[in-house]
C-alpha atoms as a PDB file:
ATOM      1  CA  UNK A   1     -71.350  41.574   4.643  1.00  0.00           C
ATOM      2  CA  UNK A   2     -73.967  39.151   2.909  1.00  0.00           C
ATOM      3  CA  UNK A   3     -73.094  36.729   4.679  1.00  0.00           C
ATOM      4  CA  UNK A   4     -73.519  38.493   8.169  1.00  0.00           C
ATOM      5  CA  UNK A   5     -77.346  39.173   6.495  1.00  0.00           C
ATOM      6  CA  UNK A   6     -77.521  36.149   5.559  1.00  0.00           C
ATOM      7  CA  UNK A   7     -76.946  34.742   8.999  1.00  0.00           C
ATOM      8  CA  UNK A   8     -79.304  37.270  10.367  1.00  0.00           C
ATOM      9  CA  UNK A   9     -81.955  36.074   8.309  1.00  0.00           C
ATOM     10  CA  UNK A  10     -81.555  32.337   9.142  1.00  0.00           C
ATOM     11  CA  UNK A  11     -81.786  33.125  12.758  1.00  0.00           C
ATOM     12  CA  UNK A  12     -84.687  35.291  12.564  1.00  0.00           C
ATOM     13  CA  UNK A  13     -86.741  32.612  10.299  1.00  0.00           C
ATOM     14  CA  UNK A  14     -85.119  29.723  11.444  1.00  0.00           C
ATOM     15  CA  UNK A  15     -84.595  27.645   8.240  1.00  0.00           C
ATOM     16  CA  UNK A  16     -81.395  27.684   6.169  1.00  0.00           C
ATOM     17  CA  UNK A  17     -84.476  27.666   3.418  1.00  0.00           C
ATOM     18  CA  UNK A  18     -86.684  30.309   4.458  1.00  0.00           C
ATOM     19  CA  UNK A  19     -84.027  32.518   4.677  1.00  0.00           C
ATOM     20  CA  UNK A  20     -82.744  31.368   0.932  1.00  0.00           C
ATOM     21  CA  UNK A  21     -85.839  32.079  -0.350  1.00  0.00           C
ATOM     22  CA  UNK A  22     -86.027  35.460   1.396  1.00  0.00           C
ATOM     23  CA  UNK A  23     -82.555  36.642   0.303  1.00  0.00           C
ATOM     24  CA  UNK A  24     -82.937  34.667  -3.253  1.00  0.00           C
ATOM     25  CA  UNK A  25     -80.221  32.804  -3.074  1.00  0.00           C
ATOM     26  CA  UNK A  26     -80.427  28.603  -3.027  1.00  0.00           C
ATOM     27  CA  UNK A  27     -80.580  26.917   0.121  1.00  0.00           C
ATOM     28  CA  UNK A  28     -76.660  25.398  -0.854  1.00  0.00           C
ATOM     29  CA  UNK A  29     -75.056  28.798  -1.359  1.00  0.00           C
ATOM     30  CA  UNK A  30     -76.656  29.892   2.645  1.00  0.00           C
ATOM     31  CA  UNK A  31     -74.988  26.668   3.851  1.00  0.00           C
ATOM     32  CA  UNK A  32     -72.070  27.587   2.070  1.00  0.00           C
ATOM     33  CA  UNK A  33     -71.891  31.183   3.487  1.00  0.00           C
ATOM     34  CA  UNK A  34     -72.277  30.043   7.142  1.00  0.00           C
ATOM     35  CA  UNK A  35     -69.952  27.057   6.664  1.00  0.00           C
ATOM     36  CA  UNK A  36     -67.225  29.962   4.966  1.00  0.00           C
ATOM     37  CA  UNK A  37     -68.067  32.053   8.263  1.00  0.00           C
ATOM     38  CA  UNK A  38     -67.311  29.853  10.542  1.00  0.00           C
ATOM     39  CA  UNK A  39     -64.240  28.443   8.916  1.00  0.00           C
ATOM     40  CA  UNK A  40     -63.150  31.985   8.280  1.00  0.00           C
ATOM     41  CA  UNK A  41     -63.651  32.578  12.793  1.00  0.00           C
ATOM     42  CA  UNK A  42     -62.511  29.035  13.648  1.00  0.00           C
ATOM     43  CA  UNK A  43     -65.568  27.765  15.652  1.00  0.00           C
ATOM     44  CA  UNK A  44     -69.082  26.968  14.997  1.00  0.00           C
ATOM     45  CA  UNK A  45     -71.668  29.656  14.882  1.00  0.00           C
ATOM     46  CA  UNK A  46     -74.837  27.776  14.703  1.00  0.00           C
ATOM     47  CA  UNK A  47     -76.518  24.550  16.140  1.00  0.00           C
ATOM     48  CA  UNK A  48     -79.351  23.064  14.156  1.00  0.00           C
ATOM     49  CA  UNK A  49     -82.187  20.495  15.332  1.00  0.00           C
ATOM     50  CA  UNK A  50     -85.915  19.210  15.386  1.00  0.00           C
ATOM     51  CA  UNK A  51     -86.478  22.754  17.072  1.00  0.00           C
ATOM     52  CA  UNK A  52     -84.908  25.174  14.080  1.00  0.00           C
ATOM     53  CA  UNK A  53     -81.587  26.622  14.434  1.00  0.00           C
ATOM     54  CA  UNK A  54     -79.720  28.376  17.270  1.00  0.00           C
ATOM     55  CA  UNK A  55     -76.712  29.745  18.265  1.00  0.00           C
ATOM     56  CA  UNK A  56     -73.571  28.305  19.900  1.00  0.00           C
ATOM     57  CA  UNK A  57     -72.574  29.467  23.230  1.00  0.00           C
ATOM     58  CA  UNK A  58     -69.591  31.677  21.164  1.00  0.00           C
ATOM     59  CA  UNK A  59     -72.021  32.577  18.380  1.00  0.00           C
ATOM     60  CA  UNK A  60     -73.991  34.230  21.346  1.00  0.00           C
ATOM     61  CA  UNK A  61     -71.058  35.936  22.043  1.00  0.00           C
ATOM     62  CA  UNK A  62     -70.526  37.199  18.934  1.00  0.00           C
ATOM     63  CA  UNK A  63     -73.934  37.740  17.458  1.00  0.00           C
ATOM     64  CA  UNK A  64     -73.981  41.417  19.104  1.00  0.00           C
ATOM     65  CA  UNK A  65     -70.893  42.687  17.198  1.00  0.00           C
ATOM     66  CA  UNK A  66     -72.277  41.027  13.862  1.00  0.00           C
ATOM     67  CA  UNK A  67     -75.074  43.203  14.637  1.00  0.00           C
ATOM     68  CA  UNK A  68     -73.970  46.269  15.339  1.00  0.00           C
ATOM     69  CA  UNK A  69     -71.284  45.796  11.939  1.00  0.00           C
ATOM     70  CA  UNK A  70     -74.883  45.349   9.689  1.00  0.00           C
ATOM     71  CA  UNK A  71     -76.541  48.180  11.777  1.00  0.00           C
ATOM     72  CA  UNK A  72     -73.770  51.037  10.782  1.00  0.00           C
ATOM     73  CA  UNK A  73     -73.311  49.059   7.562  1.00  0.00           C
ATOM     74  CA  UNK A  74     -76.889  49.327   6.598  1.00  0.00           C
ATOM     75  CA  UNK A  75     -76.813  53.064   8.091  1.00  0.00           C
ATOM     76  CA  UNK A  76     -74.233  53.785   5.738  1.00  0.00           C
ATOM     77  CA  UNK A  77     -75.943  52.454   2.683  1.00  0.00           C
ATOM     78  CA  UNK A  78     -78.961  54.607   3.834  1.00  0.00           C
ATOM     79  CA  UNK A  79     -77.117  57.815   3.935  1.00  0.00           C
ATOM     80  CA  UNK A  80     -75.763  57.244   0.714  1.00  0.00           C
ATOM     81  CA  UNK A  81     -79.272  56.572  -0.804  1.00  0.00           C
ATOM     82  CA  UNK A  82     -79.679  60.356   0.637  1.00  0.00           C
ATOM     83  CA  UNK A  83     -77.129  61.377  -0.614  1.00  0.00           C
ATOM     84  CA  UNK A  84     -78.254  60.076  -4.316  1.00  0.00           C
ATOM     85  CA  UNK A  85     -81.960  61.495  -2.982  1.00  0.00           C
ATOM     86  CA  UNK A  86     -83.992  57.970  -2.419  1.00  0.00           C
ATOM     87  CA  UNK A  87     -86.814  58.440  -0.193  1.00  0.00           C
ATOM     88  CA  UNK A  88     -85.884  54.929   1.228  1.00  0.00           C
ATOM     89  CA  UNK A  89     -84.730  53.577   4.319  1.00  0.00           C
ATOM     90  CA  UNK A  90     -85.548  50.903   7.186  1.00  0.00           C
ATOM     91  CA  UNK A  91     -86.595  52.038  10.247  1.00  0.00           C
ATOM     92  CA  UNK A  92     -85.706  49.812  13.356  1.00  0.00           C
ATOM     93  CA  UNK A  93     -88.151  50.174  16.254  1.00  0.00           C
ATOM     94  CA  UNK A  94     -87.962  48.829  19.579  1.00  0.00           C
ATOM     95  CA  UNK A  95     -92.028  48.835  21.318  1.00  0.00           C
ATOM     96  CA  UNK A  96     -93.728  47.358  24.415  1.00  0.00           C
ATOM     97  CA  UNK A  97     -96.999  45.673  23.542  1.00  0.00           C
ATOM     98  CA  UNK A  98     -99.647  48.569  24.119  1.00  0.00           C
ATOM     99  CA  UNK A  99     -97.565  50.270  21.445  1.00  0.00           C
ATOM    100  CA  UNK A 100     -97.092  47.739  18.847  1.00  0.00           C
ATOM    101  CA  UNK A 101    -100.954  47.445  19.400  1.00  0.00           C
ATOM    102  CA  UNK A 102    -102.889  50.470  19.767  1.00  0.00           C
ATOM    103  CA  UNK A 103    -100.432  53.190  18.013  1.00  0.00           C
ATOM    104  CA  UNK A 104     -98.183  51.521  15.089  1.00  0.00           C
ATOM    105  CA  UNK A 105    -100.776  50.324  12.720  1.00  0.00           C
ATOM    106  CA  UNK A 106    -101.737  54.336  12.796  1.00  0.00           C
ATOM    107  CA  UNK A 107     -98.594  55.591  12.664  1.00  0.00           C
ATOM    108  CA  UNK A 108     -97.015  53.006  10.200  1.00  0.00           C
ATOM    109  CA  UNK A 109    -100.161  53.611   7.762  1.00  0.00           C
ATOM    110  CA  UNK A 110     -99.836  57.304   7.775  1.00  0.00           C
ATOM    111  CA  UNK A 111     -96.223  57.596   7.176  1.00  0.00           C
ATOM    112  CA  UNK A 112     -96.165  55.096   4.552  1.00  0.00           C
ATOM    113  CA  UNK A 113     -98.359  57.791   2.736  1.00  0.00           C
ATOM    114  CA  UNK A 114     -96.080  59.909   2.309  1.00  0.00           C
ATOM    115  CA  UNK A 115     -92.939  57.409   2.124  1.00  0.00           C
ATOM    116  CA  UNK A 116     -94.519  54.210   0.630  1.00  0.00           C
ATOM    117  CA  UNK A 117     -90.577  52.825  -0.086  1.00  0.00           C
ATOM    118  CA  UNK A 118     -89.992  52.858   3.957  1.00  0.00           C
ATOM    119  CA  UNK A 119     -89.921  49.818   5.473  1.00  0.00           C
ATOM    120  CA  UNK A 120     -89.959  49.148   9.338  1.00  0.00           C
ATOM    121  CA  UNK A 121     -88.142  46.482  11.585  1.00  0.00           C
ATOM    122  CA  UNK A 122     -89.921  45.947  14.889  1.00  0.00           C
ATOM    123  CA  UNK A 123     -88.303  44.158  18.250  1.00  0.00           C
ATOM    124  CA  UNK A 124     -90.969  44.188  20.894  1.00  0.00           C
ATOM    125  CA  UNK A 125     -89.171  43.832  24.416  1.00  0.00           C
ATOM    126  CA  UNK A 126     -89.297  45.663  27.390  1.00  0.00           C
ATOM    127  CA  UNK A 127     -87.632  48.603  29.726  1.00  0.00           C
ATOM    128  CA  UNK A 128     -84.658  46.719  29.681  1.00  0.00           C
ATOM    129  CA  UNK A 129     -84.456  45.406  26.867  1.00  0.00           C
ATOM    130  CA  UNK A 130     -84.848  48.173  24.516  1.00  0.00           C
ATOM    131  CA  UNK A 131     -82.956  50.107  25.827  1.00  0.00           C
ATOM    132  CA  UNK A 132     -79.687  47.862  25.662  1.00  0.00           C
ATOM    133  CA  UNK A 133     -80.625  46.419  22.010  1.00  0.00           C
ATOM    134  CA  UNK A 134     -80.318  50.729  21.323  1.00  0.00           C
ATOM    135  CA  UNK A 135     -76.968  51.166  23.076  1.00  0.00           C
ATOM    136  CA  UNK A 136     -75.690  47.622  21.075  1.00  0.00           C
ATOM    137  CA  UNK A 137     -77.151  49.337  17.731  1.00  0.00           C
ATOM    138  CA  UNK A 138     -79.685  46.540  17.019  1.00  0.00           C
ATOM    139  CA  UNK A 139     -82.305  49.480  16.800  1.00  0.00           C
ATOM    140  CA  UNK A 140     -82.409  53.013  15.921  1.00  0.00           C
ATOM    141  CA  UNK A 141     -84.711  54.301  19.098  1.00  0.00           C
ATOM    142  CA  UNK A 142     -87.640  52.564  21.182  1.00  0.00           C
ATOM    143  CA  UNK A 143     -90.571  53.387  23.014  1.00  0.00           C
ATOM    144  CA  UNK A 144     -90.019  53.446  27.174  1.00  0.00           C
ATOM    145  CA  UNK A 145     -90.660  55.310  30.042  1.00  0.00           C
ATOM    146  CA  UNK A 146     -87.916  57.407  30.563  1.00  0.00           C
ATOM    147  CA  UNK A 147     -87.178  56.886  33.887  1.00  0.00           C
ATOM    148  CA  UNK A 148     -85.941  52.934  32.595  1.00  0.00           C
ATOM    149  CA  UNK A 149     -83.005  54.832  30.547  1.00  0.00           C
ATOM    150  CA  UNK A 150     -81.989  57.989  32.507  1.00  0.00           C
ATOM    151  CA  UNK A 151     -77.823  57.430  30.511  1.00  0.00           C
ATOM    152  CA  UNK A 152     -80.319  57.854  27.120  1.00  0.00           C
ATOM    153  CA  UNK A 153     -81.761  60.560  25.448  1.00  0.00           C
ATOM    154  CA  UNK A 154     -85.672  60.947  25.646  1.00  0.00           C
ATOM    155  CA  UNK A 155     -88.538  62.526  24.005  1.00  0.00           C
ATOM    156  CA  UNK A 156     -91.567  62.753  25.697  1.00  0.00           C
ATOM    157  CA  UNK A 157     -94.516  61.399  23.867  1.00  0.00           C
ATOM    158  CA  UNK A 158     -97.647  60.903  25.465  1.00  0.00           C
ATOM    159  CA  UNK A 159     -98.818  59.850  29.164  1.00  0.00           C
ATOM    160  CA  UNK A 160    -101.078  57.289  29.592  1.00  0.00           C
ATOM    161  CA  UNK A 161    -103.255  56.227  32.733  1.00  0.00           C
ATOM    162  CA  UNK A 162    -102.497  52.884  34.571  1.00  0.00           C
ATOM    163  CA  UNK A 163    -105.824  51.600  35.891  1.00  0.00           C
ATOM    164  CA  UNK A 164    -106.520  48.506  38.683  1.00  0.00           C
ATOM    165  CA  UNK A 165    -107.661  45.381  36.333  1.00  0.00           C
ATOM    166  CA  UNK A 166    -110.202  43.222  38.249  1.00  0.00           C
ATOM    167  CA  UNK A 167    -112.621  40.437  38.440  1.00  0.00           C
ATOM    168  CA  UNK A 168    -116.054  41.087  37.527  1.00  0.00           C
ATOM    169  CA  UNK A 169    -117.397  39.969  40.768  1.00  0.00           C
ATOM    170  CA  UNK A 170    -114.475  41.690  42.921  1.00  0.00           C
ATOM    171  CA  UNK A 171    -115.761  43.772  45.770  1.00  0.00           C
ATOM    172  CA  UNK A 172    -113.805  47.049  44.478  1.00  0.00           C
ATOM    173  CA  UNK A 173    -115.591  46.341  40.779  1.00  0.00           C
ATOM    174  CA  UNK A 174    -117.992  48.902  41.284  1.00  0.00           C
ATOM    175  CA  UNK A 175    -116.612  51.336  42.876  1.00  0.00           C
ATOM    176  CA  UNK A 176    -115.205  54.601  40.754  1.00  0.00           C
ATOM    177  CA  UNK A 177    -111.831  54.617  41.699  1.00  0.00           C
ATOM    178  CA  UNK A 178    -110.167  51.972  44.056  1.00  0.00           C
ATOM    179  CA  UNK A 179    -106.921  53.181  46.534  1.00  0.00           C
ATOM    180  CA  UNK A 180    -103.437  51.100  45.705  1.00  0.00           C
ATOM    181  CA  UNK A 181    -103.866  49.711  49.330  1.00  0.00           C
ATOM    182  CA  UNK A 182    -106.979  47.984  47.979  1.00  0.00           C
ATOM    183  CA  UNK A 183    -105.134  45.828  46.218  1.00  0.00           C
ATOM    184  CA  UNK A 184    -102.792  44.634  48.761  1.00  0.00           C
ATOM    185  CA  UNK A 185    -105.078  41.449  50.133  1.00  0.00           C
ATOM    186  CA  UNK A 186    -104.860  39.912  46.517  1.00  0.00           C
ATOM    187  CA  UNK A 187    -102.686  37.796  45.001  1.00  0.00           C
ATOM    188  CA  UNK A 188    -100.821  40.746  42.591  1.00  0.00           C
ATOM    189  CA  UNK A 189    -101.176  40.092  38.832  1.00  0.00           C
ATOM    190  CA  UNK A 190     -97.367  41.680  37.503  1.00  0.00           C
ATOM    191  CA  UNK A 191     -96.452  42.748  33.779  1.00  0.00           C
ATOM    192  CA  UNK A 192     -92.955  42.214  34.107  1.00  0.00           C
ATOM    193  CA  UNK A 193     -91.112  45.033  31.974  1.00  0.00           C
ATOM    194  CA  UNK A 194     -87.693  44.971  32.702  1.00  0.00           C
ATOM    195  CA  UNK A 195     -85.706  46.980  35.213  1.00  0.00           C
ATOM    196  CA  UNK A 196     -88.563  49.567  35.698  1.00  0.00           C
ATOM    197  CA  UNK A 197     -92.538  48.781  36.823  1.00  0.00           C
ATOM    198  CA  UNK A 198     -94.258  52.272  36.957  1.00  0.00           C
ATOM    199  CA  UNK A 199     -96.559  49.989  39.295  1.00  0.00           C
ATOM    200  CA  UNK A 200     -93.985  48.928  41.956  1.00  0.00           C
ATOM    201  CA  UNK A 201     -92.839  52.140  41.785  1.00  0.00           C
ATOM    202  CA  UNK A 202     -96.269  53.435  42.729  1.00  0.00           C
ATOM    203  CA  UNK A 203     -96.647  50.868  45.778  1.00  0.00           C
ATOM    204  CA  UNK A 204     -92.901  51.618  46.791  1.00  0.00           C
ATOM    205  CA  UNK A 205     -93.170  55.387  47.415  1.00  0.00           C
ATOM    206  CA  UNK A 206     -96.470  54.570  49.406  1.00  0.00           C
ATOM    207  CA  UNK A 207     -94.613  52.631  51.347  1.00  0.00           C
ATOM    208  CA  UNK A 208     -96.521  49.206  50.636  1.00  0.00           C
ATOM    209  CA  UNK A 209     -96.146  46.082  48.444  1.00  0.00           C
ATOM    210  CA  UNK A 210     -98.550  43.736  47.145  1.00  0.00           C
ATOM    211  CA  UNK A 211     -97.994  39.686  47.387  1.00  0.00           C
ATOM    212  CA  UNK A 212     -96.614  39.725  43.905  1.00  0.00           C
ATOM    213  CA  UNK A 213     -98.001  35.946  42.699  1.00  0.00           C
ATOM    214  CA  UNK A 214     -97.279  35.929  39.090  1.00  0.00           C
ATOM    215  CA  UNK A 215     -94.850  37.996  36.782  1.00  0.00           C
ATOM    216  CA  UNK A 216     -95.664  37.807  32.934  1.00  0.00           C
ATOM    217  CA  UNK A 217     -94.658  39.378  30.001  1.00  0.00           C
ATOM    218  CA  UNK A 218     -98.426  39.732  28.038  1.00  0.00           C
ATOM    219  CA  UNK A 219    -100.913  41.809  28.848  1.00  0.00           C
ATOM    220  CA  UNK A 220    -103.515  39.389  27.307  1.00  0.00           C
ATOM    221  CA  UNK A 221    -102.016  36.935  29.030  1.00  0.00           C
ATOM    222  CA  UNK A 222    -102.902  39.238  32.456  1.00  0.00           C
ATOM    223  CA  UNK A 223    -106.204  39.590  31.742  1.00  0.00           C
ATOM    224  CA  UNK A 224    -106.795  36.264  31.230  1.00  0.00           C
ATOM    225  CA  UNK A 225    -105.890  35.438  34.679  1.00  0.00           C
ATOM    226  CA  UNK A 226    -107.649  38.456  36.163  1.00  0.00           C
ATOM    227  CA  UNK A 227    -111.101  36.678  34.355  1.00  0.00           C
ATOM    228  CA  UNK A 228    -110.091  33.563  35.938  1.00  0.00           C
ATOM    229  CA  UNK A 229    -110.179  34.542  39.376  1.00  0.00           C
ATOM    230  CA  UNK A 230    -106.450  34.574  39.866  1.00  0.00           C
ATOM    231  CA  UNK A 231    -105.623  37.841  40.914  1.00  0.00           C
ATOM    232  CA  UNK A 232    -105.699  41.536  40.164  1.00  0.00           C
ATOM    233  CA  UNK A 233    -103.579  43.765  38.218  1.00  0.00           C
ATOM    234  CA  UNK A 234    -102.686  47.400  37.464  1.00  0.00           C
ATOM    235  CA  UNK A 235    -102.143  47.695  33.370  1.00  0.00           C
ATOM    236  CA  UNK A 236    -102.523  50.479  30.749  1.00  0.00           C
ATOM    237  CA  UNK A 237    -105.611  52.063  29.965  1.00  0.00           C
ATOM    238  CA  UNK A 238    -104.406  51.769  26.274  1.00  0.00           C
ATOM    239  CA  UNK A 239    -104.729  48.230  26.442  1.00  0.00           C
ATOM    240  CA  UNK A 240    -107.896  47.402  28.337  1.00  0.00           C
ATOM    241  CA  UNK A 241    -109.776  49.362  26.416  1.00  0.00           C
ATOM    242  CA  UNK A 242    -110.239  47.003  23.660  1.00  0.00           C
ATOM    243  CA  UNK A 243    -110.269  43.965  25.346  1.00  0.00           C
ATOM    244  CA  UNK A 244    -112.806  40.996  25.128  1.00  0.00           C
ATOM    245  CA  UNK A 245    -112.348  39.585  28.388  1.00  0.00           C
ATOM    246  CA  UNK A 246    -114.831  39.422  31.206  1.00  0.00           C
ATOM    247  CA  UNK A 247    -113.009  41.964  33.460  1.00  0.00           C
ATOM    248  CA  UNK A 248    -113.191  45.349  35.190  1.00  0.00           C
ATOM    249  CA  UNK A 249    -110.939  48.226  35.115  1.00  0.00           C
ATOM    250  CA  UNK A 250    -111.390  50.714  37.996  1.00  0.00           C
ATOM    251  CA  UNK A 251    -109.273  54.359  38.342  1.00  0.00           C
ATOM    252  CA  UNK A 252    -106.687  54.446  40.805  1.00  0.00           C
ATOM    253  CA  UNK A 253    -106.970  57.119  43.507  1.00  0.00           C
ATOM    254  CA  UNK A 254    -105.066  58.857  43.126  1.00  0.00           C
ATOM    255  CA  UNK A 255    -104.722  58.711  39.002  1.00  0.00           C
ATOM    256  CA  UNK A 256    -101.122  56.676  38.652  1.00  0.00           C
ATOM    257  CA  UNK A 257    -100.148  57.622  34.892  1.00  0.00           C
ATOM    258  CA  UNK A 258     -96.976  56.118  33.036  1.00  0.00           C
ATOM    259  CA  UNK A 259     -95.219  58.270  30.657  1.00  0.00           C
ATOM    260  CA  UNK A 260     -94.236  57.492  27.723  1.00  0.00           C
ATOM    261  CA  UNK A 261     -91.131  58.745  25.264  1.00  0.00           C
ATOM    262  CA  UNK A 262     -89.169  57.956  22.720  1.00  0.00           C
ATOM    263  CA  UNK A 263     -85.823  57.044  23.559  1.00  0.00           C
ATOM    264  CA  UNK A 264     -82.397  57.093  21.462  1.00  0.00           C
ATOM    265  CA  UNK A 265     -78.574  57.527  21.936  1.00  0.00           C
ATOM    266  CA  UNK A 266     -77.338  60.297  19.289  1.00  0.00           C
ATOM    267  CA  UNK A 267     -79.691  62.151  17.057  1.00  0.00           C
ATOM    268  CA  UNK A 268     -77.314  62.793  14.615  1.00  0.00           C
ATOM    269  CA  UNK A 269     -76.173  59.057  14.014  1.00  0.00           C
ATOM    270  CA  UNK A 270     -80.456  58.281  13.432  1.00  0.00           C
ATOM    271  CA  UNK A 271     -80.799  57.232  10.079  1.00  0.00           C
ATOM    272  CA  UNK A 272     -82.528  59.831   8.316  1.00  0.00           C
ATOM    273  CA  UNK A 273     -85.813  57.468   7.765  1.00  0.00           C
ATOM    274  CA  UNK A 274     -86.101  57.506  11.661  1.00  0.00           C
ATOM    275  CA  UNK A 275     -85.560  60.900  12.129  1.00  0.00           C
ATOM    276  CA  UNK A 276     -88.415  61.805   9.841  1.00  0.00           C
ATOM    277  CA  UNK A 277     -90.436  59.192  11.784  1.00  0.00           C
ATOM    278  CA  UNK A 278     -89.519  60.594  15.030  1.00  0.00           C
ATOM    279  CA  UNK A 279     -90.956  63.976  13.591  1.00  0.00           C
ATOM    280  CA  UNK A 280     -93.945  62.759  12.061  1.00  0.00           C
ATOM    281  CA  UNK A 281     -94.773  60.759  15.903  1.00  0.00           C
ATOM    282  CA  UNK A 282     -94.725  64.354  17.704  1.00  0.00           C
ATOM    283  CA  UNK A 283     -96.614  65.576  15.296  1.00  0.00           C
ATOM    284  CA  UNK A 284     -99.237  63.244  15.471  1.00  0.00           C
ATOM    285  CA  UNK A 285     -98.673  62.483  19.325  1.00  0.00           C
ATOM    286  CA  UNK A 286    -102.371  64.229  20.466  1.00  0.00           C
ATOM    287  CA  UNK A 287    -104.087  61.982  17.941  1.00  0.00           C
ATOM    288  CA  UNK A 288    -102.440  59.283  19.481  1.00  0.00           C
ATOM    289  CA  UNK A 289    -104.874  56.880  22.138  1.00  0.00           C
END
């Protein structure tokens, strides 16, 4: 099993001596472990160059069942902590950028109060992508709309409101609200999440589409091209509401809203940790942005 960590750690940092140093062992007994690995499986698990290290074509392979072995490994070291009555535990959380944003820090900070040995494991990704990384057990639950994970169990959190994102000098910028078919003769600014755009899904039942011209994961990265003159955009309120770029954000008419939930395969297989941080979220959902 340490060495499984131990490969997880080199791959995450991407040195054989960051991850030494992180695990305190030397940097000879990590290239020992991954050199006993791969003997022990008969083929090489890891490529290294100018770039850092990656995986081989079969360590890809076989990186998701090394994960899901430390995942129920590391869930059964946690239930016996319980067991002994350790308020410890690692919760692994699965966010899209407005989250990892605008409601962690808040959330992290406050639960920390009351169970300062916690400690949290984030992998931001999207509606695709969180979900599958819960079904392969790389992460305990995630934050999605629900409608991206229908096979999944939800929780509804919060909704939040989806506004148009425009230049300053656009001729919808000063109007209060602007109708999705006013976006249609601009090049269309995507935030590519996945398998599931509360956006398109918005133009599709209206029976319209815009001239999608760019797809990008980063919301920053949107906005930036929305100052630029590049196109417009539809993104969450939670996120343009503290931005510093030279841009507008009108209502749409009608409101389009996303909602948000927590999502998660089998409550009773949650680490306790997460549970109890599932709990505390609903509790604090209305205080929530």
């Amino acid at each position: 099993m340490q060495r499984f960590k131990a490969l997880r750690t080199v791959l995450r940092l991407g040195s054989f001596t960051k991850a030494a140093h992180a695990l305190g062992y030397t940097q000879s007994s990590i290239s020992q472990m991954m050199a006993s690995l791969e003997e022990e499986l008969s083929f090489k698990l890891l490529i290294r160059s100018r770039n850092g290290i990656t995986l081989t074509q079969e360590g890809q392979q076989l990186y998701p069942f090394l994960e899901q072995v430390l995942h129920s490994y590391e869930a059964m070291e946690e239930k016996a902590r319980e067991i002994r009555g350790l308020e410890t535990g690692v919760i692994r959380v699965g966010t899209i950028s407005s989250i990892t944003c605008r409601w962690m820090p808040p959330l992290i900070k406050g639960f920390k109060a009351r169970y300062p040995n916690v400690k949290f494991t984030f992998q931001q990704g999207d509606y695709r992508l969180i979900p599958e990384w819960i079904e392969l057990g790389i992460i305990d639950f995630g934050f999605v709309s629900p409608d991206s994970c229908p096979h999944l169990m939800t929780i509804p959190v919060k909704d939040g409101e989806l506004l148009a994102v425009l230049p300053r000098r656009h001729r919808w910028a000063k109007e209060k609200a602007i109708p999705l078919e006013g976006l249609l003769s601009d090049p269309f600014i995507l935030l590519e999440e996945g398998n599931y755009s509360e956006p398109m899904e918005a133009f599709q039942k209206k029976g319209i589409k815009p001239h999608v011209a760019y797809r990008l994961h980063d919301d920053y990265a949107i906005m930036t091209m929305v100052e630029a003159g590049l196109g417009v955009s539809i993104l969450a309120k939670l996120m343009t509401d503290r931005n510093p770029y030279d841009i507008v954000t009108v209502p749409i008419d009608p409101p389009l809203y996303r909602h948000l939930a927590i999502c998660y395969k089998d409550w009773d297989l949650l680490p306790l940790a997460s549970k109890h941080f599932i709990t505390y979220i609903k509790e604090k959902a209305d205080e929530l942005p």
